[in-house]
C-alpha atoms as a PDB file:
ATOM      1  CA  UNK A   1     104.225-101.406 183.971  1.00  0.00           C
ATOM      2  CA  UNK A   2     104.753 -97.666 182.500  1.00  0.00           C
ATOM      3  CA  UNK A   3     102.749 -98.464 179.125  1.00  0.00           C
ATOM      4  CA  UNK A   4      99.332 -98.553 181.211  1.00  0.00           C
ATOM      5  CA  UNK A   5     100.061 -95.355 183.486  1.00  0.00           C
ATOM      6  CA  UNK A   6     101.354 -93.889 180.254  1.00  0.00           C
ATOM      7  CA  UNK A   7      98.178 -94.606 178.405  1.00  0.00           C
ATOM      8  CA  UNK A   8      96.333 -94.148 181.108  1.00  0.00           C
ATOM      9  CA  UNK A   9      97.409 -90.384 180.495  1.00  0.00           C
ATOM     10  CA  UNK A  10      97.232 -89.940 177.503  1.00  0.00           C
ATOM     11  CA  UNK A  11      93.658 -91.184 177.195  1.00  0.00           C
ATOM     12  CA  UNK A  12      92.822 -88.544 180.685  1.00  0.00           C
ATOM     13  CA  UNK A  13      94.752 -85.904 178.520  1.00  0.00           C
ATOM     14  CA  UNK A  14      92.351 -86.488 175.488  1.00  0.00           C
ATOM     15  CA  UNK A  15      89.710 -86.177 177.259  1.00  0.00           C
ATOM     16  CA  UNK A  16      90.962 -82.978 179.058  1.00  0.00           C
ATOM     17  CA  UNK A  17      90.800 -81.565 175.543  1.00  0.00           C
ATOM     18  CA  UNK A  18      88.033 -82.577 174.193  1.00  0.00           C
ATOM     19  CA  UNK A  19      85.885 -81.410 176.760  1.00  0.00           C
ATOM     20  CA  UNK A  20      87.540 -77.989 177.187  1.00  0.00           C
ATOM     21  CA  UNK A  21      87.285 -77.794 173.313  1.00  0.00           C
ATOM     22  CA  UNK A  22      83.346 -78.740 173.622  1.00  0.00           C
ATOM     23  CA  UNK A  23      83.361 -75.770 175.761  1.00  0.00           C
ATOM     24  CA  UNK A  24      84.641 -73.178 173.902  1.00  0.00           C
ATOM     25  CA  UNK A  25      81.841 -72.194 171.992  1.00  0.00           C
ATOM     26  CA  UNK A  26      79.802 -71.988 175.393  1.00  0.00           C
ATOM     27  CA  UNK A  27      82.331 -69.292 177.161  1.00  0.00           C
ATOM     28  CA  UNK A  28      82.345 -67.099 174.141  1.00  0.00           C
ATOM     29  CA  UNK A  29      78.940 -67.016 173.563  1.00  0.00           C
ATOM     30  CA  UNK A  30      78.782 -65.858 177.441  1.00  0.00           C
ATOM     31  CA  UNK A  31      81.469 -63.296 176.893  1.00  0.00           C
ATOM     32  CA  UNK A  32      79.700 -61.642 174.153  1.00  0.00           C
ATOM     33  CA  UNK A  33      76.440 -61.695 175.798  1.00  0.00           C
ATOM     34  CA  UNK A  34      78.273 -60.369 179.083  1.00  0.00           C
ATOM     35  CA  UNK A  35      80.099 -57.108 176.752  1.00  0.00           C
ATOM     36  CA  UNK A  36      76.881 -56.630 175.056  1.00  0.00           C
ATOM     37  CA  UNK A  37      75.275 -55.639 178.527  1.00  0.00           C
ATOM     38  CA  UNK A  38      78.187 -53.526 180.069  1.00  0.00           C
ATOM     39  CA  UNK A  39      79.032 -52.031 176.455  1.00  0.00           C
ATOM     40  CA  UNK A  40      75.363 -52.076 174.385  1.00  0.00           C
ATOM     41  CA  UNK A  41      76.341 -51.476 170.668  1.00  0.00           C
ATOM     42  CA  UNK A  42      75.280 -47.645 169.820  1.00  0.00           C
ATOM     43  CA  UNK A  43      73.955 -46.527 166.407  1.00  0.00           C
ATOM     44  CA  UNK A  44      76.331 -44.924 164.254  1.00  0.00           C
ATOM     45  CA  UNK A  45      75.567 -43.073 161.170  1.00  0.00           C
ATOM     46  CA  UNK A  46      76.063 -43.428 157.884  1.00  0.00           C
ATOM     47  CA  UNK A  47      77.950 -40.671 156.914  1.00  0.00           C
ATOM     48  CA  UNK A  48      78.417 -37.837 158.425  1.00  0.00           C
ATOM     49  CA  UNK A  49      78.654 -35.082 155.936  1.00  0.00           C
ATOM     50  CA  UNK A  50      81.010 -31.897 156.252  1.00  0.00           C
ATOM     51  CA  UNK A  51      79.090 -28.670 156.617  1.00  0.00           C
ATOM     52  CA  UNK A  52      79.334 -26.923 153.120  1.00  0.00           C
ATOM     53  CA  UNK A  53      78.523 -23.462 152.422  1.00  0.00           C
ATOM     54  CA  UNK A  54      77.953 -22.458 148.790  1.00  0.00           C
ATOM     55  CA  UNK A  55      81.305 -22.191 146.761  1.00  0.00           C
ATOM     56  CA  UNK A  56      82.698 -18.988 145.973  1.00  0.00           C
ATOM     57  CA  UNK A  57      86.254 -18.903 144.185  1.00  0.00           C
ATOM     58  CA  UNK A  58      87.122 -15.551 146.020  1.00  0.00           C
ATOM     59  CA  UNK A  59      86.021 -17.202 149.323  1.00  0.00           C
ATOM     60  CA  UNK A  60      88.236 -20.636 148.199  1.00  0.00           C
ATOM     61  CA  UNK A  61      90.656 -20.038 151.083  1.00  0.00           C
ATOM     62  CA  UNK A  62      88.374 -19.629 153.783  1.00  0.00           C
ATOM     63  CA  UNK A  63      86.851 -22.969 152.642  1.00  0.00           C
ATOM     64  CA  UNK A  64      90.263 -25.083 153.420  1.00  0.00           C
ATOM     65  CA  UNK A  65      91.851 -24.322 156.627  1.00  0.00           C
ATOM     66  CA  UNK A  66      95.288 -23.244 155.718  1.00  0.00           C
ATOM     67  CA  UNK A  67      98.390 -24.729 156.915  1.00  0.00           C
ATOM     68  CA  UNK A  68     101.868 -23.594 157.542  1.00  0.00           C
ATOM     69  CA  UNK A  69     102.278 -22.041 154.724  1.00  0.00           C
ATOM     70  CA  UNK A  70     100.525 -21.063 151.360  1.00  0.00           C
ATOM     71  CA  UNK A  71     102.089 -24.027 149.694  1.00  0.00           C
ATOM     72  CA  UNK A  72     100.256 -26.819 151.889  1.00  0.00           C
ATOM     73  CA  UNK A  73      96.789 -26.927 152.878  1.00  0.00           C
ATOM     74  CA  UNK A  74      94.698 -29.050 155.620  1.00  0.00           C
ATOM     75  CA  UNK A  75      91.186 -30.594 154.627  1.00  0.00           C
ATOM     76  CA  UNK A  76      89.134 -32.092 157.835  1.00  0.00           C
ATOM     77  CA  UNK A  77      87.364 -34.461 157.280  1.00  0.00           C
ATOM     78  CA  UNK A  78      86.223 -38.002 158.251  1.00  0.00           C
ATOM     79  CA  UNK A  79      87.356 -41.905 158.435  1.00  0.00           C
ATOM     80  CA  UNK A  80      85.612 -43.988 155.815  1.00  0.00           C
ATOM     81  CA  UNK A  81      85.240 -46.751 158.281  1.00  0.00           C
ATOM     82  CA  UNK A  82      81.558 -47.040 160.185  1.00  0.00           C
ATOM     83  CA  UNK A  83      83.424 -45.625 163.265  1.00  0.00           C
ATOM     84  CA  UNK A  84      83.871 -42.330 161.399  1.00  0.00           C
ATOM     85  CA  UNK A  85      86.548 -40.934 163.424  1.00  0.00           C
ATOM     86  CA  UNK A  86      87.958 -37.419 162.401  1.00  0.00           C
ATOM     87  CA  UNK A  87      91.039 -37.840 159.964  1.00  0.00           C
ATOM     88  CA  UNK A  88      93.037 -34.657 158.452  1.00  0.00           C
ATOM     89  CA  UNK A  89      94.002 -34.621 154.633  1.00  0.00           C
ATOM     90  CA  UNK A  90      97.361 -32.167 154.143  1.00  0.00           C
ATOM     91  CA  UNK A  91      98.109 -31.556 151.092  1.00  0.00           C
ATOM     92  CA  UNK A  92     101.222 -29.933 149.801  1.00  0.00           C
ATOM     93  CA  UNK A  93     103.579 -28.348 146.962  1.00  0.00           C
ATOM     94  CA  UNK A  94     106.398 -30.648 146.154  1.00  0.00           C
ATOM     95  CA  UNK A  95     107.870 -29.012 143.269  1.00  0.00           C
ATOM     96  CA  UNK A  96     106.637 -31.108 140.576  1.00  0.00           C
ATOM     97  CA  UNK A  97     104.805 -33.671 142.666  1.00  0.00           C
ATOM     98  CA  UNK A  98     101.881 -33.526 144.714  1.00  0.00           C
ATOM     99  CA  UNK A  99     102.284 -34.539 148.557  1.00  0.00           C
ATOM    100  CA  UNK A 100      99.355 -36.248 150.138  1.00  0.00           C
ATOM    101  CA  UNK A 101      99.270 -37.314 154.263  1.00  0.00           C
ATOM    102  CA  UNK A 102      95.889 -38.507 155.518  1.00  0.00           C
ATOM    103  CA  UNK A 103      96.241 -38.781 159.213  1.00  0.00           C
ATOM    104  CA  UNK A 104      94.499 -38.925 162.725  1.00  0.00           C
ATOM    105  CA  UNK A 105      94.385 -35.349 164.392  1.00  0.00           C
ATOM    106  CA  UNK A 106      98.586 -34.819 164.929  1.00  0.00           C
ATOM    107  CA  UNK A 107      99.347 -38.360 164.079  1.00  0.00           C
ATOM    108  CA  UNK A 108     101.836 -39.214 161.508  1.00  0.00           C
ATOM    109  CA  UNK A 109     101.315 -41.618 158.277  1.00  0.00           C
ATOM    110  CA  UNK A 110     103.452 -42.455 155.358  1.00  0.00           C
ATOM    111  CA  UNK A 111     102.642 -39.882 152.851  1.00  0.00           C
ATOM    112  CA  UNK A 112     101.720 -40.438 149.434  1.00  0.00           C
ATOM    113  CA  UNK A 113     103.640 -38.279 145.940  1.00  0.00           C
ATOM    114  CA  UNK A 114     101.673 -37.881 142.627  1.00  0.00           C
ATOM    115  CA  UNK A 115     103.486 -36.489 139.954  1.00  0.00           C
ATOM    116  CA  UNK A 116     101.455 -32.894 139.044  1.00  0.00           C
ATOM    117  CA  UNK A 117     100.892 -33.353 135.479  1.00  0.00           C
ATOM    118  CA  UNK A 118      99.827 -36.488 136.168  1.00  0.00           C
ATOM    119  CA  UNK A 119      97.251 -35.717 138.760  1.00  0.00           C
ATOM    120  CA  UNK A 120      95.810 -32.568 136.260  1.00  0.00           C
ATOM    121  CA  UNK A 121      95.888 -35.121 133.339  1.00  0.00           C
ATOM    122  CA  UNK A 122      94.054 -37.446 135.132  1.00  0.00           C
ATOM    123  CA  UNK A 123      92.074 -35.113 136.916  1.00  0.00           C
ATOM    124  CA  UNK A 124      91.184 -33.655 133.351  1.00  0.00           C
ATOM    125  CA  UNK A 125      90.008 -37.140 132.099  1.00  0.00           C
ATOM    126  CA  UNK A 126      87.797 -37.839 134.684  1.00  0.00           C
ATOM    127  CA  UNK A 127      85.749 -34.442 134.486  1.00  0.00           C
ATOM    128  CA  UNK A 128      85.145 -35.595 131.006  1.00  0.00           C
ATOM    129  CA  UNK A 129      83.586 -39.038 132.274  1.00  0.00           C
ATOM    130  CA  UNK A 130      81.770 -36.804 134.850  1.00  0.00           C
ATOM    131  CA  UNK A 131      83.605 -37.124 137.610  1.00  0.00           C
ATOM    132  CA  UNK A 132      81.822 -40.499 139.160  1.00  0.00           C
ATOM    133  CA  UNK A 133      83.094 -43.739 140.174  1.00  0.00           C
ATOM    134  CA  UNK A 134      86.654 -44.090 140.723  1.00  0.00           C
ATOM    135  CA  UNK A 135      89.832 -41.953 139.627  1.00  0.00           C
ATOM    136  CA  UNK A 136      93.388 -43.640 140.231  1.00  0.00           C
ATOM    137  CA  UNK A 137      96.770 -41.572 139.719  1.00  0.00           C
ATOM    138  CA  UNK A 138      99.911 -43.697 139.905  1.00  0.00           C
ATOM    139  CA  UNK A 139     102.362 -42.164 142.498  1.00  0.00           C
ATOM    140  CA  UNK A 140     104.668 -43.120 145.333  1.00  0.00           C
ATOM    141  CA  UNK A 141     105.693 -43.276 148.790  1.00  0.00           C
ATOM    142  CA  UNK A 142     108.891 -43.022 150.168  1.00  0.00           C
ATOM    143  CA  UNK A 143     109.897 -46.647 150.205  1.00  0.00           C
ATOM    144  CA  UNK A 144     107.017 -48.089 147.009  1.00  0.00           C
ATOM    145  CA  UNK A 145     104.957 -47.166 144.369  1.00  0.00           C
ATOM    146  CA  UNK A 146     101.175 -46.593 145.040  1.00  0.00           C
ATOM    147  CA  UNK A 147      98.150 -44.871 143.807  1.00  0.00           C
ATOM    148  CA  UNK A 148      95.740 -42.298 144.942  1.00  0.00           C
ATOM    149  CA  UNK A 149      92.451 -42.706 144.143  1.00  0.00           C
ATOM    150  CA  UNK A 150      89.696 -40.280 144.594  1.00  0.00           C
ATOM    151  CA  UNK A 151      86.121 -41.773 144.387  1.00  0.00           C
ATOM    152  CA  UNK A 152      83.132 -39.727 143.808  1.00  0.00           C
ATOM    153  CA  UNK A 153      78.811 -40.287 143.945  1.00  0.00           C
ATOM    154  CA  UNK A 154      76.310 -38.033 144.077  1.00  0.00           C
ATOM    155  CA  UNK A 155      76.821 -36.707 147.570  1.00  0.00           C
ATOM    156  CA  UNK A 156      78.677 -33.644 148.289  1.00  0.00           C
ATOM    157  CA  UNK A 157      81.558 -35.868 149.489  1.00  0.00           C
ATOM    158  CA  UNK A 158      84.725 -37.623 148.250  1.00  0.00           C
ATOM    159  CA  UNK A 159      86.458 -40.343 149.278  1.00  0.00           C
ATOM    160  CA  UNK A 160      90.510 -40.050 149.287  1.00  0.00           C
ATOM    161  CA  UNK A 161      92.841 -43.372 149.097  1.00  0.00           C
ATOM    162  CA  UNK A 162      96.186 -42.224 150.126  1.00  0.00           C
ATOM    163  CA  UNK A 163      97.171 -44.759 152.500  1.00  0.00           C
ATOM    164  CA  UNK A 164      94.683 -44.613 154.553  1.00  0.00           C
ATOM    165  CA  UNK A 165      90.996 -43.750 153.636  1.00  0.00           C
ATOM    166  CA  UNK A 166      89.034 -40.144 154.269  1.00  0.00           C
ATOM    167  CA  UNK A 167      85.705 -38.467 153.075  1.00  0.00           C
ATOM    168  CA  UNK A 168      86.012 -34.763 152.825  1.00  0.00           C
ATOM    169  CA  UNK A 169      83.898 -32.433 151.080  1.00  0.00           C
ATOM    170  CA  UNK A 170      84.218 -31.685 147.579  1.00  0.00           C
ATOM    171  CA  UNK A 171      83.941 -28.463 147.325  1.00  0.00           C
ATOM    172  CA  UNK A 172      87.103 -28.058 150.252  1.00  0.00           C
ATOM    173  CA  UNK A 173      89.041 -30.269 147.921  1.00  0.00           C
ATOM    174  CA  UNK A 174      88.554 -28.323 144.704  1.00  0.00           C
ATOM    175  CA  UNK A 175      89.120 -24.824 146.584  1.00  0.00           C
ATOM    176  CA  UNK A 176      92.679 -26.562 148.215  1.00  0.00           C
ATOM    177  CA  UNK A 177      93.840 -28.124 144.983  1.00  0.00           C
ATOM    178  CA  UNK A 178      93.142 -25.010 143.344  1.00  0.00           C
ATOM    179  CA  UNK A 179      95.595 -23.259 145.650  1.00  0.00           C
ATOM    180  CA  UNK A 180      98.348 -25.383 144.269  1.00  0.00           C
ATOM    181  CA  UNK A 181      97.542 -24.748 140.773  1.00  0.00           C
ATOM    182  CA  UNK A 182      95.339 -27.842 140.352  1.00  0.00           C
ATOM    183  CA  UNK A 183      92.030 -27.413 138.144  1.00  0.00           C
ATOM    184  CA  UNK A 184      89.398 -29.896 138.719  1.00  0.00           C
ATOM    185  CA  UNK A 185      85.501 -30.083 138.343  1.00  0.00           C
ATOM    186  CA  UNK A 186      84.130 -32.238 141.265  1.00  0.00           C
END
């Protein structure tokens, strides 16, 4: 006597599913058209360049706006995803590395060491390749080994990999690196 009320729901059970299955593609397509109307998508740019005024070595630290002290420096500049939300780039003196934190606006991230020679040697190599494409130097963070890489076009941008991802300008990178003692050619 319980094997047909038993199977009875099961079978009421299956078709419970199926039919709320069938219907998922139905509500979601209704939920997206529903957020499109109360939240239309709006066009974002491609990029949206740093202003850049014309560089002058004797005018190199009013380019990058200075930090604490003489031995860091703080690049703003811009989130590499489409959203392009503002992102900082400090940049510090660690003895003999090179101390790299890409954050939000007075948010925290893991920061990223390069040795220094390193980053000049590599630096060095590029600028003889031209300084386009992509530039790795092997570094570290406080719990793993990673790499910076630096990744140049023809714009008057860069793109920095130090965790997480920003585009500053060139010319505010060369003019901050150069305040540590770093040479490069972008």
């Amino acid at each position: 006597m319980e094997t047909p009320v038993i199977a009875a729901l099961v079978t009421a059970t299956g078709v419970v599913v199926a039919a709320a299955i069938a219907l998922i593609p139905r509500v979601l397509e209704w939920n997206d058209k529903r957020s499109r109307s109360i939240n239309p998508p709006t066009p974002v740019p491609d990029r949206v360049p740093a202003p850049i005024a014309p560089f002058d070595s004797s005018e190199s630290a009013q380019a990058v706006s200075a930090a604490a002290s003489d031995s860091s420096i703080r690049i703003v500049g811009v989130s590499a995803s489409v959203a392009r939300t503002v992102r900082e780039l400090d940049i510090a003196d660690a003895g003999s590395e090179i101390e790299f934190h890409i954050h939000n606006p007075g948010g925290k991230q893991p920061k990223l060491f390069v040795n220094r020679s390193a980053l000049q040697q590599q630096f060095d190599d590029w600028a003889e390749r031209g300084c386009r494409g992509q530039c790795s130097v092997p570094g570290r963070s406080a719990k793993k080994e990673a790499s910076i890489v630096f990744v140049a076009d023809d714009t008057d941008e860069l793109e920095v990999q130090a965790g997480w991802w920003i585009w500053v300008s060139k010319r505010e990178l060369q003019a901050g690196l150069a305040r540590l003692g770093i040479r490069t050619e972008l």
